[in-house]
Protein backbone atom coordinates (compact mmCIF):
# COMPACT_ATOMS: atom_id res chain seq x y z
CA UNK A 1 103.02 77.21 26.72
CA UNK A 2 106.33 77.27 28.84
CA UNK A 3 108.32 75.45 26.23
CA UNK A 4 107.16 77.56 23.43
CA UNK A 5 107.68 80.67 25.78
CA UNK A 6 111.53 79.38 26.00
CA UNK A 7 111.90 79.11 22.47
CA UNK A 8 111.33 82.27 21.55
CA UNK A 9 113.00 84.15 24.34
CA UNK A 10 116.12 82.02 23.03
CA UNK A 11 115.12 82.89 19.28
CA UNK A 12 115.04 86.35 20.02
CA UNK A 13 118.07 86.82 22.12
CA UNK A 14 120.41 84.98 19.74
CA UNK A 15 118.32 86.68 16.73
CA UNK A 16 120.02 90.03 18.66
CA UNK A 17 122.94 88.86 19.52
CA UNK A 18 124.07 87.50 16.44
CA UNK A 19 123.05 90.44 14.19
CA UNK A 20 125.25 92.10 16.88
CA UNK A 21 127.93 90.20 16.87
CA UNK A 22 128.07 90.11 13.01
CA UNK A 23 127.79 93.97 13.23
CA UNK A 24 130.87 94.26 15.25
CA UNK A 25 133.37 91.63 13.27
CA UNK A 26 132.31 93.27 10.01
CA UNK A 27 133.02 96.55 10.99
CA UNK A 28 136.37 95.40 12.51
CA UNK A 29 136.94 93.12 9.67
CA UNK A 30 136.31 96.24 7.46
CA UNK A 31 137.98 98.62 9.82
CA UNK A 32 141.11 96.70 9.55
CA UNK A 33 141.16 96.35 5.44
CA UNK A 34 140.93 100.19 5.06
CA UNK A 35 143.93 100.47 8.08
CA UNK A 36 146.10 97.99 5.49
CA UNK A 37 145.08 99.99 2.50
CA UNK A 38 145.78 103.59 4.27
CA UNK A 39 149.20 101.78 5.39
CA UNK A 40 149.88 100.56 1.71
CA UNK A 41 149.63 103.71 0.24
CA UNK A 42 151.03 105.81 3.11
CA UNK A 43 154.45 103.48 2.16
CA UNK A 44 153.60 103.87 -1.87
CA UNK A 45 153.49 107.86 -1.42
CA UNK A 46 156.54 108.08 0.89
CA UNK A 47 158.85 105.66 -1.75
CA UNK A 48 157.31 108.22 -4.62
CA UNK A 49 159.81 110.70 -3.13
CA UNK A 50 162.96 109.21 -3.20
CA UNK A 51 165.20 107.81 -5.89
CA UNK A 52 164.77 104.14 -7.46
CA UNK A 53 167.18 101.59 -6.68
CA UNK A 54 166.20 98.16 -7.75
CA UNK A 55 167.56 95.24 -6.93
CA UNK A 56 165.55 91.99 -8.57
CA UNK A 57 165.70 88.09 -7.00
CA UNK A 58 163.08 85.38 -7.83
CA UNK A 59 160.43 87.26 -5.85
CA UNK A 60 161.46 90.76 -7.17
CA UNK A 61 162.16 92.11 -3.53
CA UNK A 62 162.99 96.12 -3.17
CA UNK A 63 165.26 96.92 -0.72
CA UNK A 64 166.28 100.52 -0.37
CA UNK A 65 169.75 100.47 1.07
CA UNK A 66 170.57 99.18 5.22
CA UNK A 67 169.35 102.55 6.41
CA UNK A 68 166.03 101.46 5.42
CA UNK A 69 166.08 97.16 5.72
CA UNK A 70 164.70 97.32 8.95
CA UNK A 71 162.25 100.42 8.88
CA UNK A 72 159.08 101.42 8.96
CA UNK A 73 157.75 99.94 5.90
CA UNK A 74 160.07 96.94 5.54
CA UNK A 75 157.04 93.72 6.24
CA UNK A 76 156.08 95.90 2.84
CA UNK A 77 157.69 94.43 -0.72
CA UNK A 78 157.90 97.86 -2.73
CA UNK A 79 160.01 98.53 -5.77
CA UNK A 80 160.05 101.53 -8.11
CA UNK A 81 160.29 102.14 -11.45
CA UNK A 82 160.72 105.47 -13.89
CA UNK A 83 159.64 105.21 -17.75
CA UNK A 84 160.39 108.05 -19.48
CA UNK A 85 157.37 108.48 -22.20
CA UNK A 86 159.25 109.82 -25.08
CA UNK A 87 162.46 107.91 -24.95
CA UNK A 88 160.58 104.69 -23.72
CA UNK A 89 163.64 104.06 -21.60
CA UNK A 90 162.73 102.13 -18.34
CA UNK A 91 165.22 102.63 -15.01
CA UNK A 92 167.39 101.41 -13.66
CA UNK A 93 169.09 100.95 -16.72
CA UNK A 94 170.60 97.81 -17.95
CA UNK A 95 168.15 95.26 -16.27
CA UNK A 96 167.40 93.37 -19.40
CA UNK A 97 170.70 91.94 -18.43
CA UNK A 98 170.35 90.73 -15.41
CA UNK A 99 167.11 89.22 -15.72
CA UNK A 100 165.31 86.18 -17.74
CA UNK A 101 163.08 86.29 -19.83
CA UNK A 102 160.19 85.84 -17.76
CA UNK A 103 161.33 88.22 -15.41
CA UNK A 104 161.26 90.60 -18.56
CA UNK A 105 158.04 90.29 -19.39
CA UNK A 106 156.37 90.68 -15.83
CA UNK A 107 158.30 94.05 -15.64
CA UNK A 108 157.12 95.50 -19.22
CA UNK A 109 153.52 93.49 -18.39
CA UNK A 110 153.26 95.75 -14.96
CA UNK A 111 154.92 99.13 -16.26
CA UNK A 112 152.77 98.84 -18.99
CA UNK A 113 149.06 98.03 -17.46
CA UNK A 114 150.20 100.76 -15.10
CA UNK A 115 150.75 102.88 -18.13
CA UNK A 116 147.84 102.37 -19.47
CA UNK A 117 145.58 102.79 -17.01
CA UNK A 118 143.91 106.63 -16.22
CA UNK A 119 143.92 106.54 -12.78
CA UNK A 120 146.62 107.61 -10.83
CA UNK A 121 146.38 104.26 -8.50
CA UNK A 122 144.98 101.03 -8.88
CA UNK A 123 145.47 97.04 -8.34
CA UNK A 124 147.37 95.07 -11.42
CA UNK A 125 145.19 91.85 -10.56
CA UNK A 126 147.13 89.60 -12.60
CA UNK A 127 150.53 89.98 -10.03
CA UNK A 128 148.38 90.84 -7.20
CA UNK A 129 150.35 94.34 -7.21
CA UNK A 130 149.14 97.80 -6.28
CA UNK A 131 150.64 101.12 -8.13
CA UNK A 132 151.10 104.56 -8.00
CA UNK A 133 152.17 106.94 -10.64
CA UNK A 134 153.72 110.41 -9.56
CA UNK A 135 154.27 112.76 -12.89
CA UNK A 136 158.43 113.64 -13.48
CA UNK A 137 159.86 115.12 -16.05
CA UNK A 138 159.68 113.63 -19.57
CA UNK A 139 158.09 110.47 -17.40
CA UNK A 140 156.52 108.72 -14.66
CA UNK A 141 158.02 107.11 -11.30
CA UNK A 142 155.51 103.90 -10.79
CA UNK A 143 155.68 102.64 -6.96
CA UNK A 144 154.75 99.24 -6.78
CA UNK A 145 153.34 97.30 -3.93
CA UNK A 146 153.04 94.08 -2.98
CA UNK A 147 149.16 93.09 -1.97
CA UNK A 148 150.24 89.43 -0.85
CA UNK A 149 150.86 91.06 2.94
CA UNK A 150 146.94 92.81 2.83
CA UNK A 151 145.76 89.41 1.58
CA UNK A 152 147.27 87.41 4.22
CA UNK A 153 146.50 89.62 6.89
CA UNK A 154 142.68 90.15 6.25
CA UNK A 155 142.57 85.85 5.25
CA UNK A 156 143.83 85.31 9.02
CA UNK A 157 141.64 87.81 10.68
CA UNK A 158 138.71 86.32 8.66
CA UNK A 159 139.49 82.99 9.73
CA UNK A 160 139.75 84.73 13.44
CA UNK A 161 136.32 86.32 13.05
CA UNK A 162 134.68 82.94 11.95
CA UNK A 163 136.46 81.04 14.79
CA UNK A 164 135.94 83.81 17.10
CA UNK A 165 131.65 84.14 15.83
CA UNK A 166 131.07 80.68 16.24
CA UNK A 167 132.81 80.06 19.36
CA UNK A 168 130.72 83.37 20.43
CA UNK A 169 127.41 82.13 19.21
CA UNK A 170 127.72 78.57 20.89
CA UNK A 171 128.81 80.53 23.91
CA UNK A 172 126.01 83.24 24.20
CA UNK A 173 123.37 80.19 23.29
CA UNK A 174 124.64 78.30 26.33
CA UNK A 175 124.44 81.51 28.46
CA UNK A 176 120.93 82.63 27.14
CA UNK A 177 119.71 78.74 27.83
CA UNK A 178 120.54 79.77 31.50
CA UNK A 179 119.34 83.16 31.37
CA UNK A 180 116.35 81.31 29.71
CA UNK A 181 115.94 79.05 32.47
CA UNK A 182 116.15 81.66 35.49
CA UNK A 183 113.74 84.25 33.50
CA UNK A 184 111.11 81.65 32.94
CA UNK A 185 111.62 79.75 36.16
CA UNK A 186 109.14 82.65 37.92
CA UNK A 187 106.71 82.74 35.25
CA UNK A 188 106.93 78.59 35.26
CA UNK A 189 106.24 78.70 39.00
CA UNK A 190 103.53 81.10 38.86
CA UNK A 191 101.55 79.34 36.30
CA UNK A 192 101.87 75.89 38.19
CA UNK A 193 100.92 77.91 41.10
CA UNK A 194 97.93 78.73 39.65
CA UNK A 195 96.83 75.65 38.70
CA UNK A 196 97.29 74.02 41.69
CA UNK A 197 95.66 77.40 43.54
CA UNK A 198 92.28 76.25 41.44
CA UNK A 199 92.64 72.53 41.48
CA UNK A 200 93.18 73.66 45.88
CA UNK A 201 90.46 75.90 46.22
CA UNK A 202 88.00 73.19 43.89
CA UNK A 203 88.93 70.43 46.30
CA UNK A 204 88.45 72.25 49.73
CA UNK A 205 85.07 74.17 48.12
CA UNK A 206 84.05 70.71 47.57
CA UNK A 207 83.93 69.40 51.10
CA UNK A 208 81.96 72.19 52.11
CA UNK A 209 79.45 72.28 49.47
CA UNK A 210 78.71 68.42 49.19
CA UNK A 211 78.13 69.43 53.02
CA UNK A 212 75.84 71.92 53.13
CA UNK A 213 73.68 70.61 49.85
CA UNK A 214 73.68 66.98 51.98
CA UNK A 215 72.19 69.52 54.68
CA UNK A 216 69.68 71.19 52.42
CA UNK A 217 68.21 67.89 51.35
CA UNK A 218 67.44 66.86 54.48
CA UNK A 219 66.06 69.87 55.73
CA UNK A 220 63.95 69.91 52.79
CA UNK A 221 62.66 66.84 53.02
CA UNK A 222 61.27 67.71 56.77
CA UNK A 223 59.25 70.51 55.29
CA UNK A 224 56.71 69.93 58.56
CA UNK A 225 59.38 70.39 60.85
CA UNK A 226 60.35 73.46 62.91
CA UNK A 227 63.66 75.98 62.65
CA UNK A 228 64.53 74.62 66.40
CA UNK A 229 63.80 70.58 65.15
CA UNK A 230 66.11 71.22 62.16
CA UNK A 231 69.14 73.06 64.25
CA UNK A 232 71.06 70.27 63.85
CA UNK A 233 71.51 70.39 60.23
CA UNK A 234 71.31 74.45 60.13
CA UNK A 235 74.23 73.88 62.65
CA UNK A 236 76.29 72.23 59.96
CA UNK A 237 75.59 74.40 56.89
CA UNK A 238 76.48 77.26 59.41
CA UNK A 239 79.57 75.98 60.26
CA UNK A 240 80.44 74.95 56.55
CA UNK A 241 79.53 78.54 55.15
CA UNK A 242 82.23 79.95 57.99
CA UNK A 243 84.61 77.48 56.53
CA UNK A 244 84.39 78.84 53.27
CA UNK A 245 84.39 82.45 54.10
CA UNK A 246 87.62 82.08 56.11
CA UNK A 247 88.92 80.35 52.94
CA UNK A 248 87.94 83.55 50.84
CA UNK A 249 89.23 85.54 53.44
CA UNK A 250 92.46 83.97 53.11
CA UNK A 251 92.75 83.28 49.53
CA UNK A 252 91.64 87.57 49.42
CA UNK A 253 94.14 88.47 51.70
CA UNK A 254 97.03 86.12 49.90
CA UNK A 255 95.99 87.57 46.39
CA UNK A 256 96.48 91.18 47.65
CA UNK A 257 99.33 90.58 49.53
CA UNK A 258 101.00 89.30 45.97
CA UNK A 259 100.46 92.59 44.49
CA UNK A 260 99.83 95.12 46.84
CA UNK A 261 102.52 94.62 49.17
CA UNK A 262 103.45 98.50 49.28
CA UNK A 263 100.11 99.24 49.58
CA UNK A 264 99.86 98.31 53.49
CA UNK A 265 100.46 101.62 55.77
CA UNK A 266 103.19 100.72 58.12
CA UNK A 267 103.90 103.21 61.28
CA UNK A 268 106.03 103.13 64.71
CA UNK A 269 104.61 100.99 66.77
CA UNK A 270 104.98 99.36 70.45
CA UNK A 271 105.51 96.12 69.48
CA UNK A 272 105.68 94.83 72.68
CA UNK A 273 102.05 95.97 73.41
CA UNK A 274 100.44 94.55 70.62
CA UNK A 275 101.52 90.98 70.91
CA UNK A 276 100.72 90.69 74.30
CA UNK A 277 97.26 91.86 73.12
CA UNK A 278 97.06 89.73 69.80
CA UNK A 279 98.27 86.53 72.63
CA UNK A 280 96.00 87.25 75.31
CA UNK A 281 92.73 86.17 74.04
CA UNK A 282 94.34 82.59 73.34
CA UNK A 283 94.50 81.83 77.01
CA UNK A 284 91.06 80.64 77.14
CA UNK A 285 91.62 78.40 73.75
CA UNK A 286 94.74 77.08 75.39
CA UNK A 287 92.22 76.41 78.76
CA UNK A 288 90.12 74.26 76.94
CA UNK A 289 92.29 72.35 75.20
CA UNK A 290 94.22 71.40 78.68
CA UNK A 291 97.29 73.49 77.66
CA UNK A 292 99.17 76.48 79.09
CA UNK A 293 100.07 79.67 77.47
CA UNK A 294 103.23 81.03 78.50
CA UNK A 295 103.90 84.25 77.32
CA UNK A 296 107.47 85.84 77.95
CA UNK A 297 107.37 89.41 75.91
CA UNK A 298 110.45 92.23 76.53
CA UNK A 299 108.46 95.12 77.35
CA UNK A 300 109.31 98.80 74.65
CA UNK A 301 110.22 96.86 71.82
CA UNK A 302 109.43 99.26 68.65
CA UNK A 303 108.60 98.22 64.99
CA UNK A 304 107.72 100.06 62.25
CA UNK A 305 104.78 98.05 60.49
CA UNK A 306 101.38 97.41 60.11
CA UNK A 307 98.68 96.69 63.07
CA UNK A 308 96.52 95.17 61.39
CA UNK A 309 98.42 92.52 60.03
CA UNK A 310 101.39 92.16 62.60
CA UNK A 311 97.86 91.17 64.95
CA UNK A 312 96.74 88.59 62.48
CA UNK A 313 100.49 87.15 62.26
CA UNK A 314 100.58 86.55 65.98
CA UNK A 315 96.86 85.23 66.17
CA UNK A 316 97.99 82.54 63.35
CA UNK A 317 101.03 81.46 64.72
CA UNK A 318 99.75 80.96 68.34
CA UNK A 319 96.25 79.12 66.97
CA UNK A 320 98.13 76.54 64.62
CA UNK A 321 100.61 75.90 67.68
CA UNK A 322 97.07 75.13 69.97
CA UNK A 323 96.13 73.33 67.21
CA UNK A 324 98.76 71.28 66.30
CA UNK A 325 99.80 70.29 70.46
CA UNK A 326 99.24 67.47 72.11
CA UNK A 327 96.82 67.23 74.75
CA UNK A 328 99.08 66.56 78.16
CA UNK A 329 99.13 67.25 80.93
CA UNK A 330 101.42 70.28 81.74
CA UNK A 331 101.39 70.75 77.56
CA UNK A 332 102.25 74.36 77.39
CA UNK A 333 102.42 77.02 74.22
CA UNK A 334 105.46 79.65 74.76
CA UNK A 335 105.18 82.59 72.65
CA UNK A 336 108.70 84.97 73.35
CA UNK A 337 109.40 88.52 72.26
CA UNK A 338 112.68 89.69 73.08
CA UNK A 339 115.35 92.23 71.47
CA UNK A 340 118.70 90.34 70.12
CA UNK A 341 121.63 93.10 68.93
CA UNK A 342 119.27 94.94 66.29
CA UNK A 343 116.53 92.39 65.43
CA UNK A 344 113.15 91.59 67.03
CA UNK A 345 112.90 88.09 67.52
CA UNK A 346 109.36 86.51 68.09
CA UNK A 347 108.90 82.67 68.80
CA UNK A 348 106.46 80.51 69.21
CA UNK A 349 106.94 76.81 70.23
CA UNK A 350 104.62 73.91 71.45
CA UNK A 351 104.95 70.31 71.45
CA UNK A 352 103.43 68.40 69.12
CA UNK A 353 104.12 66.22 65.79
CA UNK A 354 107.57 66.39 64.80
CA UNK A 355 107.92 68.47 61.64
CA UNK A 356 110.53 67.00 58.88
CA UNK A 357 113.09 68.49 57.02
CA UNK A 358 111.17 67.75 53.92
CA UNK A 359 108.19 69.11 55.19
CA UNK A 360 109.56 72.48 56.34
CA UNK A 361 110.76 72.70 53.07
CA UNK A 362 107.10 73.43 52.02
CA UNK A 363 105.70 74.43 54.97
CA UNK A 364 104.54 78.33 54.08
CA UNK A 365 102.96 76.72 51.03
CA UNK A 366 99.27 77.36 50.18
CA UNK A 367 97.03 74.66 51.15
CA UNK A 368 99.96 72.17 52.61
CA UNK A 369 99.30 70.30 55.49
CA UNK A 370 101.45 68.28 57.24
CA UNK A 371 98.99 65.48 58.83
CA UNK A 372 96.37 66.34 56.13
CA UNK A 373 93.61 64.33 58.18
CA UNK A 374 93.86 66.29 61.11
CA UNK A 375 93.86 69.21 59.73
CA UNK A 376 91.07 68.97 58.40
CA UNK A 377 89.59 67.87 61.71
CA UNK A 378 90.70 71.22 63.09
CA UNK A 379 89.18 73.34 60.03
CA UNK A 380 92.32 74.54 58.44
CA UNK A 381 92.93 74.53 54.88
CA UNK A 382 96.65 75.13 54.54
CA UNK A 383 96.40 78.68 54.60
CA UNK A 384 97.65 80.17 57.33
CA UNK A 385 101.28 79.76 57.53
CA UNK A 386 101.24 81.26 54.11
CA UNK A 387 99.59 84.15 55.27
CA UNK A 388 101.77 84.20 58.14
CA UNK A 389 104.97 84.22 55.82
CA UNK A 390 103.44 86.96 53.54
CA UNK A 391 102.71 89.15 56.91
CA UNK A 392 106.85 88.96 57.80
CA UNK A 393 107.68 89.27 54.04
CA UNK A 394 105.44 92.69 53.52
CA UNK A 395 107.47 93.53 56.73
CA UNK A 396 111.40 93.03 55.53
CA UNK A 397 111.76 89.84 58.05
CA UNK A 398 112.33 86.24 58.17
CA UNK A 399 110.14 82.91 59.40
CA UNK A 400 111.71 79.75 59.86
CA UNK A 401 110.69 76.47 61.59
CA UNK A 402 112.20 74.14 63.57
CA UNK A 403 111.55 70.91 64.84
CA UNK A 404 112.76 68.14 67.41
CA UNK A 405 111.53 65.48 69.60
CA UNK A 406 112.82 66.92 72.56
CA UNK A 407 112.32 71.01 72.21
CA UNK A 408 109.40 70.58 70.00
CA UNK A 409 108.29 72.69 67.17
CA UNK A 410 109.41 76.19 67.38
CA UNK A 411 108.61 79.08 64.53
CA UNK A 412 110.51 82.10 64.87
CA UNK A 413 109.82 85.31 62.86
CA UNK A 414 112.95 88.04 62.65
CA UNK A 415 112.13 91.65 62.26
CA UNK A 416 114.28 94.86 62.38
CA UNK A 417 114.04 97.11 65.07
CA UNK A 418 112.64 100.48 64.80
């Protein structure tokens, strides 16, 4: 699906660029041949108003005095010629002279196609020459122009158009294969995502279920027992159906975070105040567990966000650090708050298994675990530091981990102050 996805995004892009592309050489290529032509008979019009004064070599050159050698019109090869109809004199006079044979013939071949023809301009395709006849007395003046210089120009700017279309084309497909690669990349993501959200959720619904129908059957087959001899096993389906509400909680939660990140109402609020109410309740957690919650919050800090879930992100943080601690004596969780130039900073460390590099790179990642067994143990599915990561993205902030023998594992969330 991806790879036929990338083929025709780069199908279509280089379908539009190079119907583009070929758009904008033509019309230059085009452009350019009627500029030549407009410039050939600009030159053809201006030498049909002064007098003739030929002067023939092997190539049959024009040149019209010093004044004019190095003028406007002199990359142009342009001589003229008057034939007077009823005489059938051609001038300059006496060239029949000066000239061979040959030469002879391609001057009474040109005057007379030129002659011939009704229009007033036109191309002599045999000599490559374009004329113009202007009407004098008892005759006509015949300008004729050279079309080698038109040719040669519009033969090197075709040759410049192919170089410059191909080089463009293999240019623009390496571009769009990168485009290509960083359009997809999100949709590529998403869809492996998704199938590793459902082959996720299959595997931890599976645990659960196998659990509780295990459960059933032995209830079941102790129909003659009592509600309070089968507690036991109602305990464990209990427990198990929790478990998988909390996973569709989360999973809920994650899905319209995704979506409906705008949606959340976000005022001013005392920031300060509501973590050291989303913290307290975890003293008696911490209690249990043998550990010490130290709790270190600068009082008046302002945010603007939302309640609801800036109380969830402090409940998850605090939890997976009880969790995830080691059982010693003196083991302490510190949660800080404090106020650093214009940020909120909020931390959260506790001492525990050592979190790697490569594992912090995937850390906010649904369903990943770093000791997978023990999570499980504690009834996590993976879930929360994701939710945790969506709660300071929906907020314009920043969570990052880090971990060390010595200082532990400490998660720190940056926010902007209100």
């Amino acid at each position: 699906m991806i790879r036929r996805l990338k083929i025709k995004f780069v199908l279509t892009v280089m379908f539009m660029i190079t119907v583009l592309l070929i758009a904008i050489l033509a019309f230059f290529y085009i452009h350019t041949g009627r500029t030549l032509y407009n410039d050939s008979m600009d030159a053809m019009r201006d030498y049909s108003a002064i007098q003739p004064s030929m002067i023939f070599n092997d190539r049959f050159e024009k040149i019209f005095g010093s004044e004019n050698g190095n003028g406007k019109y002199s990359h142009l090869n342009i001589f003229i010629i008057e034939y007077y109809t009823n005489s059938g004199i051609i001038v300059p006079y006496g060239f029949e002279e000066t000239l061979t044979d040959e030469q002879k013939d391609y001057i009474y071949y040109v005057v007379g196609s030129a002659i011939e023809s009704d229009e007033k301009n036109g191309v002599i395709e045999k000599y490559n020459l374009r004329y113009l006849k202007t009407d004098i007395n008892s005759g006509v003046k015949i300008v004729f122009l050279d079309k080698s210089y038109e040719d040669l120009t519009l033969h090197s700017l075709l040759i410049s158009i192919l170089l410059i279309g191909c080089g463009g084309l293999v240019c623009f497909f390496l571009i769009t294969l990168i485009i290509c690669k960083i359009a997809v990349s999100p949709i590529e993501k998403s869809i492996k995502q998704q199938k590793q959200l459902v082959a996720d959720v299959s595997h931890e619904l599976k645990t659960p279920l196998s659990v509780i129908g295990a459960n059933t059957e032995i209830i079941a087959s102790h129909s003659e027992s009592t509600v309070g001899d089968q507690s036991k096993w109602l305990g464990y389906i209990k427990n198990e159906t929790e478990r998988m509400a909390n996973l569709i909680s989360g999973m809920l939660y994650l899905a319209k975070s995704d979506e409906a990140a705008e949606s959340y109402e976000k005022y001013a609020l005392d920031f300060s105040n509501l973590a050291l109410g989303a913290a307290l309740p975890f003293e008696s957690v911490c209690f249990e567990k043998g550990l010490e919650l130290n709790c270190n919050i600068e009082p008046g800090l302002g945010i603007n966000g939302n309640r609801e879930l800036l109380v969830r992100l402090v409940g998850i943080l605090i939890d997976n650090a009880v969790k995830y601690s080691y059982p010693v004596k003196d083991g302490k969780v510190i949660f800080n708050l404090f106020y650093a130039q214009d940020r909120i900073i909020m931390t959260v460390n506790n001492k525990g298994d050592i979190i790697t590099p490569e594992q912090a790179g995937h850390i906010f990642e649904r369903f990943y675990r770093v000791d997978e067994s023990r999570a499980r143990c504690e009834g996590g599915f993976g879930l929360g530091l994701s939710i945790a990561k969506s709660i300071v993205d929906i907020h314009g902030g920043k969570i990052t981990v880090k971990s060390s023998r010595d200082d532990g594992t400490t998660f720190t969330c940056t926010f902007k102050r209100l």
